[in-house]
C-alpha atoms as a PDB file:
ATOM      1  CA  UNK A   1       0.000   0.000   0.000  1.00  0.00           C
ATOM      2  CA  UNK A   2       0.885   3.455  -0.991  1.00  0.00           C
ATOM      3  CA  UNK A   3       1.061   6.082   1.638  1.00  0.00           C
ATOM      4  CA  UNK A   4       0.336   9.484   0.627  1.00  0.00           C
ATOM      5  CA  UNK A   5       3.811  10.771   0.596  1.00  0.00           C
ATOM      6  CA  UNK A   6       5.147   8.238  -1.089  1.00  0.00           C
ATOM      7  CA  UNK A   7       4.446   9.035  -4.382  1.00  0.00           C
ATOM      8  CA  UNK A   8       6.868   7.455  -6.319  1.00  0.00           C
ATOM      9  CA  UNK A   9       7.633   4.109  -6.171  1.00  0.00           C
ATOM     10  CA  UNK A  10      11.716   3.641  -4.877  1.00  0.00           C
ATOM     11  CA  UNK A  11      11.698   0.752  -7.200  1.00  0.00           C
ATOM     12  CA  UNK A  12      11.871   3.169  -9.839  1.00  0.00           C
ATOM     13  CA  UNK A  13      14.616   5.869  -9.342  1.00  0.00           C
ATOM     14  CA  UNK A  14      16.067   8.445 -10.886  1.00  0.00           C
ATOM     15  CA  UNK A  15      19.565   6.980  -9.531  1.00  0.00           C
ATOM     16  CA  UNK A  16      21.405   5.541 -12.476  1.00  0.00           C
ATOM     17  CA  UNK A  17      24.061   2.728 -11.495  1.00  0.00           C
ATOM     18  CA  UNK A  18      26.047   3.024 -13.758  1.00  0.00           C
ATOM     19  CA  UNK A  19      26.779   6.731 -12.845  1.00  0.00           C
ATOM     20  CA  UNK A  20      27.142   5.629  -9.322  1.00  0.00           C
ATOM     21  CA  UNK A  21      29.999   3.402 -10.236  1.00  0.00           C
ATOM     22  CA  UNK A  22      31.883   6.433 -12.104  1.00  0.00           C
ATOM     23  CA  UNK A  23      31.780   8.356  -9.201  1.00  0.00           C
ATOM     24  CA  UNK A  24      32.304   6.146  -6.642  1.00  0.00           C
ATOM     25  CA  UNK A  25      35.948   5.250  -7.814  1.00  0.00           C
ATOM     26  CA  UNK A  26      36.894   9.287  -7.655  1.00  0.00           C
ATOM     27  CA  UNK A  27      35.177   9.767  -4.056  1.00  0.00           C
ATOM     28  CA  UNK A  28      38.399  10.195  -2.777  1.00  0.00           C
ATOM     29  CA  UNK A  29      39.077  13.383  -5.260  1.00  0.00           C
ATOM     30  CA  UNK A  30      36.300  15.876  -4.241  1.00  0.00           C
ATOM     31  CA  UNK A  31      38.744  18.081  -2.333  1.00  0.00           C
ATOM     32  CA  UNK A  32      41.842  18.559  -4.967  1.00  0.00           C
ATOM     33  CA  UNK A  33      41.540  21.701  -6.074  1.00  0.00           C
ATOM     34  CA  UNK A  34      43.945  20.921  -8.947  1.00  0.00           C
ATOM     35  CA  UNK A  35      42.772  17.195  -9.562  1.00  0.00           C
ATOM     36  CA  UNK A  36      39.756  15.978 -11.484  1.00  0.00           C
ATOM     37  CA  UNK A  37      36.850  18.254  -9.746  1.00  0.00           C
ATOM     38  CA  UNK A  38      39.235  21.874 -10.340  1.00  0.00           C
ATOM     39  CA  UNK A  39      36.204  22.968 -12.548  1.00  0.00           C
ATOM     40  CA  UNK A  40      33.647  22.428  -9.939  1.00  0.00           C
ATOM     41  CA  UNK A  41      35.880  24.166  -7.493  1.00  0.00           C
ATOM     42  CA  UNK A  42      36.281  27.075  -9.865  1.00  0.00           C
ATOM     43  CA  UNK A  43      32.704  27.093 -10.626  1.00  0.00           C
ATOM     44  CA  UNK A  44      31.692  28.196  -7.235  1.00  0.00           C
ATOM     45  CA  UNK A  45      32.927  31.430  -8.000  1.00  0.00           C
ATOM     46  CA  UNK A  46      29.892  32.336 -10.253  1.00  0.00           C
ATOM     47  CA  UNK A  47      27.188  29.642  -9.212  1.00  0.00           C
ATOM     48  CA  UNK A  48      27.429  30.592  -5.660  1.00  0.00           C
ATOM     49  CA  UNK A  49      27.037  34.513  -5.952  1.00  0.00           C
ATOM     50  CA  UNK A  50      24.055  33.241  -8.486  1.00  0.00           C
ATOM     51  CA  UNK A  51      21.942  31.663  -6.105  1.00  0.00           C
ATOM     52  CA  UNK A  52      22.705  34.493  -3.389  1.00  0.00           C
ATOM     53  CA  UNK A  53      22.059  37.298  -5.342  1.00  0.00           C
ATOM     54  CA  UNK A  54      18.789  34.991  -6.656  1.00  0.00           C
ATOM     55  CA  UNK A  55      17.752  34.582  -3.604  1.00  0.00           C
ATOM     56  CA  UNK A  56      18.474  38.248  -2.053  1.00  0.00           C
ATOM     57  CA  UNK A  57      16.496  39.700  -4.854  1.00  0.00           C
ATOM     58  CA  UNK A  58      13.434  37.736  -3.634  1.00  0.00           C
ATOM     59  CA  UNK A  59      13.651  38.794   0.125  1.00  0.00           C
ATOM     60  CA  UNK A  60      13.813  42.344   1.707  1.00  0.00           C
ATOM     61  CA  UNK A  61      14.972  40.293   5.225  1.00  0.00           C
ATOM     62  CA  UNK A  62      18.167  39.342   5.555  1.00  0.00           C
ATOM     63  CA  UNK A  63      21.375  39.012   7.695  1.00  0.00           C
ATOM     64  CA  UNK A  64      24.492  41.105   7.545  1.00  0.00           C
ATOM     65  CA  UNK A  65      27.382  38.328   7.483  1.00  0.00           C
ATOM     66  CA  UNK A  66      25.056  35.628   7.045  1.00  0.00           C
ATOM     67  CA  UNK A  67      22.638  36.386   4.592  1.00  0.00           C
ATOM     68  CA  UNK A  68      21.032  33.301   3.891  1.00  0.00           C
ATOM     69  CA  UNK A  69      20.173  32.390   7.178  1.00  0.00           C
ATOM     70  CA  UNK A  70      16.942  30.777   8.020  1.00  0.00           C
ATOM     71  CA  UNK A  71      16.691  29.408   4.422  1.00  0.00           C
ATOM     72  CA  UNK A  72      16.575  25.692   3.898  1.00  0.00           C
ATOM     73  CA  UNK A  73      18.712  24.242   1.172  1.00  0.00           C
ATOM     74  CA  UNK A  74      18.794  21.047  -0.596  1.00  0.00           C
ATOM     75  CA  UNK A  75      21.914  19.934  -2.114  1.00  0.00           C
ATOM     76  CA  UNK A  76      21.210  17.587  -4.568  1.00  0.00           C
ATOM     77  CA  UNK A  77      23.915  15.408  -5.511  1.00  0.00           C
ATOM     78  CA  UNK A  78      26.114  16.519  -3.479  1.00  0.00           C
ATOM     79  CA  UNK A  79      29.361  14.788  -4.307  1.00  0.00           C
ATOM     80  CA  UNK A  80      32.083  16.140  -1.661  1.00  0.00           C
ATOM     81  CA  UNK A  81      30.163  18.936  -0.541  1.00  0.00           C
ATOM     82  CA  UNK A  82      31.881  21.572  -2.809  1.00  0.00           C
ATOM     83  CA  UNK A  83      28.716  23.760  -3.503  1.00  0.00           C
ATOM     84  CA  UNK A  84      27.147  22.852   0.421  1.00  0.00           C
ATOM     85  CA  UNK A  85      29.818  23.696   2.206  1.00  0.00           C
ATOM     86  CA  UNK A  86      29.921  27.644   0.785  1.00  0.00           C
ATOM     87  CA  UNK A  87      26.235  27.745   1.030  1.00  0.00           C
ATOM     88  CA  UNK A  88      26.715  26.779   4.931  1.00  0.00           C
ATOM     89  CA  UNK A  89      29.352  29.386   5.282  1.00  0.00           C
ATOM     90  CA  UNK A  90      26.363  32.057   4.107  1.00  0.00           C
ATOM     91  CA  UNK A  91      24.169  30.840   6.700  1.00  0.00           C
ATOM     92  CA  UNK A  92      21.741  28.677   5.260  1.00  0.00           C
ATOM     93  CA  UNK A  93      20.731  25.201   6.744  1.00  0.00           C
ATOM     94  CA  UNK A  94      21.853  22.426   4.142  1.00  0.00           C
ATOM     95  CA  UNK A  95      21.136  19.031   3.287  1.00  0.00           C
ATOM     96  CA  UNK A  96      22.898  17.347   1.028  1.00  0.00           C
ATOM     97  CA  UNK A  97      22.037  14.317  -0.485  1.00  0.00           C
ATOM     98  CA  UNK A  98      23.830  11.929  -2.616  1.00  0.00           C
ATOM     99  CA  UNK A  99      23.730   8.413  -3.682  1.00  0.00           C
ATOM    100  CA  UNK A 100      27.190   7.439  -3.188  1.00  0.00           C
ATOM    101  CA  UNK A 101      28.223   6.485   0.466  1.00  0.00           C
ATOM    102  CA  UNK A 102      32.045   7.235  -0.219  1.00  0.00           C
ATOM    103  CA  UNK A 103      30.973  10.686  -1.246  1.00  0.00           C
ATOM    104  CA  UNK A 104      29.115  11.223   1.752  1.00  0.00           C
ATOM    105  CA  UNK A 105      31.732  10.064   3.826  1.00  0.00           C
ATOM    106  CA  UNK A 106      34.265  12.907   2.139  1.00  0.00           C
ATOM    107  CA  UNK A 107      31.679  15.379   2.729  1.00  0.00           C
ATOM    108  CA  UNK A 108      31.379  14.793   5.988  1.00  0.00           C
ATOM    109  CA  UNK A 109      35.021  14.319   7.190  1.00  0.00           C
ATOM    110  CA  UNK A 110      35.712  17.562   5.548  1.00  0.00           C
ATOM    111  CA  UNK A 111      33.099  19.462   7.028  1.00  0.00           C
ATOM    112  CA  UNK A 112      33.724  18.293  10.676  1.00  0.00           C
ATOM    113  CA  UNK A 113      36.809  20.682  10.552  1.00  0.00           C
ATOM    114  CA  UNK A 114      34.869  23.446  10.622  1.00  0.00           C
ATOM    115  CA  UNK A 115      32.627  24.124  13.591  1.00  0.00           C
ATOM    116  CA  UNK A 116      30.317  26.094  12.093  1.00  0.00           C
ATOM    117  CA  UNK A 117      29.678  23.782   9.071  1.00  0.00           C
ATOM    118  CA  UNK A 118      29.219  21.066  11.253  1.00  0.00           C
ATOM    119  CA  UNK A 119      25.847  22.627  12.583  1.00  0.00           C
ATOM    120  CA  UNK A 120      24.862  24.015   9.657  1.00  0.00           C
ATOM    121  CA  UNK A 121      25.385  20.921   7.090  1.00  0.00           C
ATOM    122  CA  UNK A 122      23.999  17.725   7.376  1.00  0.00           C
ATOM    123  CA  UNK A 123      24.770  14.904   4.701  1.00  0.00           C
ATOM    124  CA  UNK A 124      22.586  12.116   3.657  1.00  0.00           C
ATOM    125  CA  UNK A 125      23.096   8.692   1.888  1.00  0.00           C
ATOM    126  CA  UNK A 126      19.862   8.973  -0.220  1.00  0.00           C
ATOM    127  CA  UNK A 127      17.957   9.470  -3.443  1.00  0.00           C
ATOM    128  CA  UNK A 128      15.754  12.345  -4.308  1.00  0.00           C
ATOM    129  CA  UNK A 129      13.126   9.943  -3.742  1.00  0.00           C
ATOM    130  CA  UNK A 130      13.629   8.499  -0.730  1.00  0.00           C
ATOM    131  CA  UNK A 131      13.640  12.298   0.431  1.00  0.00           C
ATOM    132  CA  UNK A 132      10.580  12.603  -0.666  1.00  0.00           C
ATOM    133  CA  UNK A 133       8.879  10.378   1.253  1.00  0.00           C
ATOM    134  CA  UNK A 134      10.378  12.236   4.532  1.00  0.00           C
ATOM    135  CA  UNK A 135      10.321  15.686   3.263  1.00  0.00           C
ATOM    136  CA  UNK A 136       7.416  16.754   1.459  1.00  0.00           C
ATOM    137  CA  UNK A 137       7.011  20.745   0.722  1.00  0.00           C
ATOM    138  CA  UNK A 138      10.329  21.073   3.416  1.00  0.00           C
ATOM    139  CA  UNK A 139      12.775  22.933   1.644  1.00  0.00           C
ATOM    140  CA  UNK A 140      12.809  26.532   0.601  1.00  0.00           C
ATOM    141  CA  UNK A 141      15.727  25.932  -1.944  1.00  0.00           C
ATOM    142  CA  UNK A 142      16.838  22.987  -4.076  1.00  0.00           C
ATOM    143  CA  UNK A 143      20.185  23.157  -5.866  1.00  0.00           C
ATOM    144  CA  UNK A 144      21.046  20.418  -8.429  1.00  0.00           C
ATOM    145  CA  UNK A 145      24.652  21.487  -9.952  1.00  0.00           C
ATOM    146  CA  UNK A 146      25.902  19.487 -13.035  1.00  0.00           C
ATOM    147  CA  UNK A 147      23.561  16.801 -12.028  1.00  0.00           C
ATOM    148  CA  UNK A 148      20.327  16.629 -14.215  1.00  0.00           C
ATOM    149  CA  UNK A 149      22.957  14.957 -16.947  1.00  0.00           C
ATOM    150  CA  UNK A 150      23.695  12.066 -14.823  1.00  0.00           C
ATOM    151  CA  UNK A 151      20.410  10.698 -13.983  1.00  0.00           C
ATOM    152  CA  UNK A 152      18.043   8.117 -15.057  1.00  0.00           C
ATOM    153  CA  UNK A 153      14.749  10.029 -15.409  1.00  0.00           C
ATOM    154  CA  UNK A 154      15.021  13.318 -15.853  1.00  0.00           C
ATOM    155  CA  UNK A 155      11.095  13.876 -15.445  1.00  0.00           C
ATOM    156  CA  UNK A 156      11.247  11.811 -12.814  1.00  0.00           C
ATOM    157  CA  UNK A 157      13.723  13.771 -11.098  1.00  0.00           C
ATOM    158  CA  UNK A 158      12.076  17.008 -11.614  1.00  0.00           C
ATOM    159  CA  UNK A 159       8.741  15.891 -10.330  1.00  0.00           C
ATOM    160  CA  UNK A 160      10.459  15.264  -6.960  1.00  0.00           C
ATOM    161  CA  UNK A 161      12.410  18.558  -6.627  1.00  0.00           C
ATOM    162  CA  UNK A 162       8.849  19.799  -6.783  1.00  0.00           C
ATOM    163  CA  UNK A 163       7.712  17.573  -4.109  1.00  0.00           C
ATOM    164  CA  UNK A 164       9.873  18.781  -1.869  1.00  0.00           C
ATOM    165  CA  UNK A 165       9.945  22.411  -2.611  1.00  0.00           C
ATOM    166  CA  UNK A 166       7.762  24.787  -0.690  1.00  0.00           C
ATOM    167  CA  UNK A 167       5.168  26.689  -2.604  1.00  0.00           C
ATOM    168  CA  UNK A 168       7.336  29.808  -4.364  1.00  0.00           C
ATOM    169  CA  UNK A 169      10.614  27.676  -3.632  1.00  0.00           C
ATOM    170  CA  UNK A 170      13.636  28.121  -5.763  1.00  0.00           C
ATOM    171  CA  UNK A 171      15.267  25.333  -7.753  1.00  0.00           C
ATOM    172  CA  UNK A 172      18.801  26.110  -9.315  1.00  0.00           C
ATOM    173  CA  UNK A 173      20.188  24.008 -11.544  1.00  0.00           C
ATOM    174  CA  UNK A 174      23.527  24.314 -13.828  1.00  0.00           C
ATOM    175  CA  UNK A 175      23.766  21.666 -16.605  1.00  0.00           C
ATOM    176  CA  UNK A 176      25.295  21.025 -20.303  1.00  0.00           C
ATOM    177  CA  UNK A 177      23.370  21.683 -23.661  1.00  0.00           C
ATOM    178  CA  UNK A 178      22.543  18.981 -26.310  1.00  0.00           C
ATOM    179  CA  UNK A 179      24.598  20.479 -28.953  1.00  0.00           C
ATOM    180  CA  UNK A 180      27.292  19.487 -31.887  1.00  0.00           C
ATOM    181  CA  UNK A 181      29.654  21.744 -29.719  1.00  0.00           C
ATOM    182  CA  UNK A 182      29.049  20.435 -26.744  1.00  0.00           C
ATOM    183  CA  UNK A 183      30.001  17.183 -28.054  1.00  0.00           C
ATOM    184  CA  UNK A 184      33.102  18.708 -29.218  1.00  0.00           C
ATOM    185  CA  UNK A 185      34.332  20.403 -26.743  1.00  0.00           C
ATOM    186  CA  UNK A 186      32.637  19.163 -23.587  1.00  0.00           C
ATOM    187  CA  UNK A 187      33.651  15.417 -24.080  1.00  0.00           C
ATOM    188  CA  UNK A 188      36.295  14.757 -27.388  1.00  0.00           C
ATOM    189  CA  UNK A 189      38.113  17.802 -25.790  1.00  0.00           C
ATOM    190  CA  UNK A 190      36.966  18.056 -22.282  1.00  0.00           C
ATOM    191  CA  UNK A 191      37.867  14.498 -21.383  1.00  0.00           C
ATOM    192  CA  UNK A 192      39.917  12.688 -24.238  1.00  0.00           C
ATOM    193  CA  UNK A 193      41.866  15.437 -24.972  1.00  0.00           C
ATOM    194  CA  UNK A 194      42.547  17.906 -22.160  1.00  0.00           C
ATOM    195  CA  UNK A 195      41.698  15.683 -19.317  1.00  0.00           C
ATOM    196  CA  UNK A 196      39.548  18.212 -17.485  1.00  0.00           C
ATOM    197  CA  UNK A 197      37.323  15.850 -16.629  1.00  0.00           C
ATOM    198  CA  UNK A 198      38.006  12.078 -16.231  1.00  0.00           C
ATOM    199  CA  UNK A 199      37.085  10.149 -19.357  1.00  0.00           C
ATOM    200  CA  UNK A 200      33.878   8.800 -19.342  1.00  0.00           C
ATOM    201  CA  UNK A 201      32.347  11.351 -17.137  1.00  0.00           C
ATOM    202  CA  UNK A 202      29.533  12.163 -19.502  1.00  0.00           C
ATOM    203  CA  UNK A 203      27.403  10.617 -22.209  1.00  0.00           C
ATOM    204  CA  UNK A 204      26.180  13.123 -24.908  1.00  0.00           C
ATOM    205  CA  UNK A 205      23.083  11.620 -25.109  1.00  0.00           C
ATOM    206  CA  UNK A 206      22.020  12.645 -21.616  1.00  0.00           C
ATOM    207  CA  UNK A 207      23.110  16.197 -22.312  1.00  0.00           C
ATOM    208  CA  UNK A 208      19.671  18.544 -22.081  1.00  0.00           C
ATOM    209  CA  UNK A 209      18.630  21.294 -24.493  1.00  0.00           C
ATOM    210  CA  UNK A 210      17.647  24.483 -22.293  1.00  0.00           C
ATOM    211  CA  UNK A 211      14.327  24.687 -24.060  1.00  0.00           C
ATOM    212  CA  UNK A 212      13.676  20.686 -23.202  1.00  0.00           C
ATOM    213  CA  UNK A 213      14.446  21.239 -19.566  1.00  0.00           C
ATOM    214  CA  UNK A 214      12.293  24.581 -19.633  1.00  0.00           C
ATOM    215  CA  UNK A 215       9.495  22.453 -21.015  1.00  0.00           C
ATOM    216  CA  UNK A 216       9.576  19.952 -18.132  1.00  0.00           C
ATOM    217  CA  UNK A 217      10.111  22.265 -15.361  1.00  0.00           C
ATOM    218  CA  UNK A 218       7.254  24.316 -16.943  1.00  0.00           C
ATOM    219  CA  UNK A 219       5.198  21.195 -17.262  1.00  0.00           C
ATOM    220  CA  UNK A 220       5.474  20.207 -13.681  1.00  0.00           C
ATOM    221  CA  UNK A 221       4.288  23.548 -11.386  1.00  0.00           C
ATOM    222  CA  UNK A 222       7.887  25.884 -12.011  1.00  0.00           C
ATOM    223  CA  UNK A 223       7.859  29.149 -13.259  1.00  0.00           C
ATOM    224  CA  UNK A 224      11.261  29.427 -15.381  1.00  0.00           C
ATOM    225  CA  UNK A 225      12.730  32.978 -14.293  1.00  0.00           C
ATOM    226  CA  UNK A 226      16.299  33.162 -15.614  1.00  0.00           C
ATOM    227  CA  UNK A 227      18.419  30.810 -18.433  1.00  0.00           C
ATOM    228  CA  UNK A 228      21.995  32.330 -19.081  1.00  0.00           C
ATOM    229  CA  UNK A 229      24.936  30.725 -19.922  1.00  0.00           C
ATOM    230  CA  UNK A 230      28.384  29.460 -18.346  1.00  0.00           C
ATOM    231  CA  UNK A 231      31.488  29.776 -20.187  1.00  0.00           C
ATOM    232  CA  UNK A 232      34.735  28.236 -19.057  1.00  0.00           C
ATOM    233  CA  UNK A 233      38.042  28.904 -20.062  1.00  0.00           C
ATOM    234  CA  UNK A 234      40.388  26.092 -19.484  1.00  0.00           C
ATOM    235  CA  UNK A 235      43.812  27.942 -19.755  1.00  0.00           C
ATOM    236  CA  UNK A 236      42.862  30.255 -17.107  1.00  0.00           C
ATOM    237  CA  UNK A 237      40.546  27.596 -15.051  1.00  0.00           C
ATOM    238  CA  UNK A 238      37.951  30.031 -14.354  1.00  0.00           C
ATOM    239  CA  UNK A 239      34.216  30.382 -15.725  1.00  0.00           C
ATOM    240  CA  UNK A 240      32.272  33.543 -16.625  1.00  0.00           C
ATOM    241  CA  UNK A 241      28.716  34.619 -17.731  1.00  0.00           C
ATOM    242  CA  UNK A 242      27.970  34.744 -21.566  1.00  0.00           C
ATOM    243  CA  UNK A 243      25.052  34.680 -24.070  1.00  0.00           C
ATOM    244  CA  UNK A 244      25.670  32.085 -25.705  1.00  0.00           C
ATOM    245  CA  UNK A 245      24.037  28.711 -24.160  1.00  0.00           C
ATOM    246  CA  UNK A 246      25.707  26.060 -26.648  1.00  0.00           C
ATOM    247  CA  UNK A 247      27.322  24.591 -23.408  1.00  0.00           C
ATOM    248  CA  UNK A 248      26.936  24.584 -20.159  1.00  0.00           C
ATOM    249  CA  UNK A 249      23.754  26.939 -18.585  1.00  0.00           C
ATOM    250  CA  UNK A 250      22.467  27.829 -15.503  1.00  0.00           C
ATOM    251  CA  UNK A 251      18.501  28.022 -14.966  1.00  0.00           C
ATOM    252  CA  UNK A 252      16.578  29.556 -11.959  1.00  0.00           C
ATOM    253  CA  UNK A 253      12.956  28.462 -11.420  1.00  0.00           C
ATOM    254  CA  UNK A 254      10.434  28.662  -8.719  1.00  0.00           C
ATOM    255  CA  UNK A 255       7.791  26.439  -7.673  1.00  0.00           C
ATOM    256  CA  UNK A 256       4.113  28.076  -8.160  1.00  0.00           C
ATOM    257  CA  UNK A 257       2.416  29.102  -5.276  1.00  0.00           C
ATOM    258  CA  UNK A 258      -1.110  28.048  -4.628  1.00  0.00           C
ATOM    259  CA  UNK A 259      -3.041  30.553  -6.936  1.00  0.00           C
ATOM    260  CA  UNK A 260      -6.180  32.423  -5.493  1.00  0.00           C
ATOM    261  CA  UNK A 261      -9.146  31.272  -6.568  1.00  0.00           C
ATOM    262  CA  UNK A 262     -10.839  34.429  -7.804  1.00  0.00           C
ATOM    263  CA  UNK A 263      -7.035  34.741  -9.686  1.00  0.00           C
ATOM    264  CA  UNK A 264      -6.062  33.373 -13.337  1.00  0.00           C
ATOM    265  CA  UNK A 265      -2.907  31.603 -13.047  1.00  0.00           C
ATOM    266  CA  UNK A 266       0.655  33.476 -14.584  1.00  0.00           C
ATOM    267  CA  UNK A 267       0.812  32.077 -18.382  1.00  0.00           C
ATOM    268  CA  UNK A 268       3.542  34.720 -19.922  1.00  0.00           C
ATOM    269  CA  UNK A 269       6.751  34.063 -18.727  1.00  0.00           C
ATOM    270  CA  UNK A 270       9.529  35.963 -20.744  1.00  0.00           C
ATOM    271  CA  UNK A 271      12.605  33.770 -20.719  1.00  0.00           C
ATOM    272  CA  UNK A 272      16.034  35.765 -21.676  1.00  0.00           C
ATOM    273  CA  UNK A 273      16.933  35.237 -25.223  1.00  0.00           C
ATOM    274  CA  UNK A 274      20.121  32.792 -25.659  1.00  0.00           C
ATOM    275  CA  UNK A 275      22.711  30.552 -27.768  1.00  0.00           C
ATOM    276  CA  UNK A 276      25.850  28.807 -26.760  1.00  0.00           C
ATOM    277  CA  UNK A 277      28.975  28.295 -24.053  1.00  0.00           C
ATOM    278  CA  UNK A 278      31.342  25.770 -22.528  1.00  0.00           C
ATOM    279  CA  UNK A 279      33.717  22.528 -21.357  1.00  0.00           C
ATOM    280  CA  UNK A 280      31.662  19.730 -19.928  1.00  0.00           C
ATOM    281  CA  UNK A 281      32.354  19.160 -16.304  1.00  0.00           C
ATOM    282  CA  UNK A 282      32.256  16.439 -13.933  1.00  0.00           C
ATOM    283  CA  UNK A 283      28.738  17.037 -11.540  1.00  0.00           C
ATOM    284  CA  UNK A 284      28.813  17.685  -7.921  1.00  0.00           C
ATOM    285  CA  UNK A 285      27.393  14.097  -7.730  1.00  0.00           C
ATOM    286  CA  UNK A 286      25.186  11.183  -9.384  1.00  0.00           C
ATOM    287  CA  UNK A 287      21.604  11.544  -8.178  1.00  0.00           C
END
């Protein structure tokens, strides 16, 4: 029997093995700032001012020092904690979740040096949907950081993040385009020629067009607010802002409210116009 949280059915996940095997053998690696995760580590220089600055704009009451505190975040896919740990350091309450036990145990031995992570942070051994079933409508913020292109079911996946997300909750996510260039540069040179990333990393195939992933969050209660794209520059190891959304993107959208019944429900959302921009990267974790 079905209770009424448990809405999906764990037989069916969104975990891929396969992925989990990849990452598993690298769990070690998370904190080598020069090693295979250097682009995640660099990355935190623009994603992590994005989903402050996101989240500032949406609240006139804040904290001087710690200005994301009292907001819930869900780390999804976690990996090592690279993206958790900076959002702790801001204030916020975090959760991270990943699939990968070795992961979490790297996460957690690396936050327990710092006092103040160690309250705010909290790592999990789970699925999305296993946190589902203990966390419906709990988190104010989901974050899911080159992870959407290492799962099983994307739809899946997405349906969940809503699950869990309070009404006008914020879901981040940074991902890789479906594109010739992207194949080009994101795995021929990303991984087989430069080594950025560790070969094998990332199948083309699971790589998501921005307008496909609009489409499902659209389809499933989110309001798409902001698409833009990532660029990274592999001679300087540092990423930047661009147009151009041939590559990697990041996308901000928040979970509809209940609408007033007297109310018709928002229809026109303008989305920022875009094309292509960058290497493929490992994710913060498989989901």
């Amino acid at each position: 029997m079905f209770t009424v949280k448990r809405l999906f059915s764990t037989s069916h996940s969104s975990v891929d093995s396969k992925e989990m095997k990849k990452f598993q053998l690298l769990a070690h690696k998370w904190w080598d700032e020069e090693g295979e995760y250097a682009a995640l580590h660099s990355m935190n220089d623009i994603r992590v001012p994005f989903i402050r600055d996101t989240l500032l704009s949406m609240s006139s009451n804040y904290h001087l020092g710690n200005p994301l505190s009292g907001i819930k975040i869900l780390d999804v896919g976690c990996g090592g904690g690279l993206l958790s740990e900076p959002l702790g350091r801001l204030g916020a309450s975090v959760t991270g979740i990943d699939p990968v036990e070795d992961n979490i145990r790297t996460a957690d031995r690396h936050k327990s040096f710092d006092p103040v992570l160690a309250k705010r942070i909290q790592y999990k051994s789970s699925s999305l949907e296993e946190i589902v079933e203990e966390s419906m409508e709990t988190f104010d913020v989901i974050v899911a950081s080159e992870v959407v292109e290492h799962v099983a079911d994307l739809e899946m996946f997405i349906k969940c993040c809503s699950q869990v997300l309070k009404p006008d909750g914020s879901l981040f996510i940074t991902t890789i385009n479906k594109t010739q260039l992207s194949y080009v540069l994101g795995i021929v040179v990303a991984e087989k020629i430069m080594g950025i990333v560790p070969e094998g990393t990332h199948e083309w195939e699971k790589f998501i067009p921005p307008e496909e992933l609009e489409h499902l969050l659209e389809s499933n209660g989110f309001l798409v607010k902001t698409v833009k794209g990532m660029l990274y520059n592999p001679l300087s190891g540092s990423w930047s802002w661009t147009e151009s959304m041939s590559l990697n993107y990041a996308v901000h959208a928040v979970k509809a409210g209940a609408q007033p019944t007297d109310t018709p429900p928002e229809t026109d959302i303008q989305q920022p116009s875009a094309t292509a921009g960058t290497a493929g990267t490992a994710p913060d974790g498989p989901v």
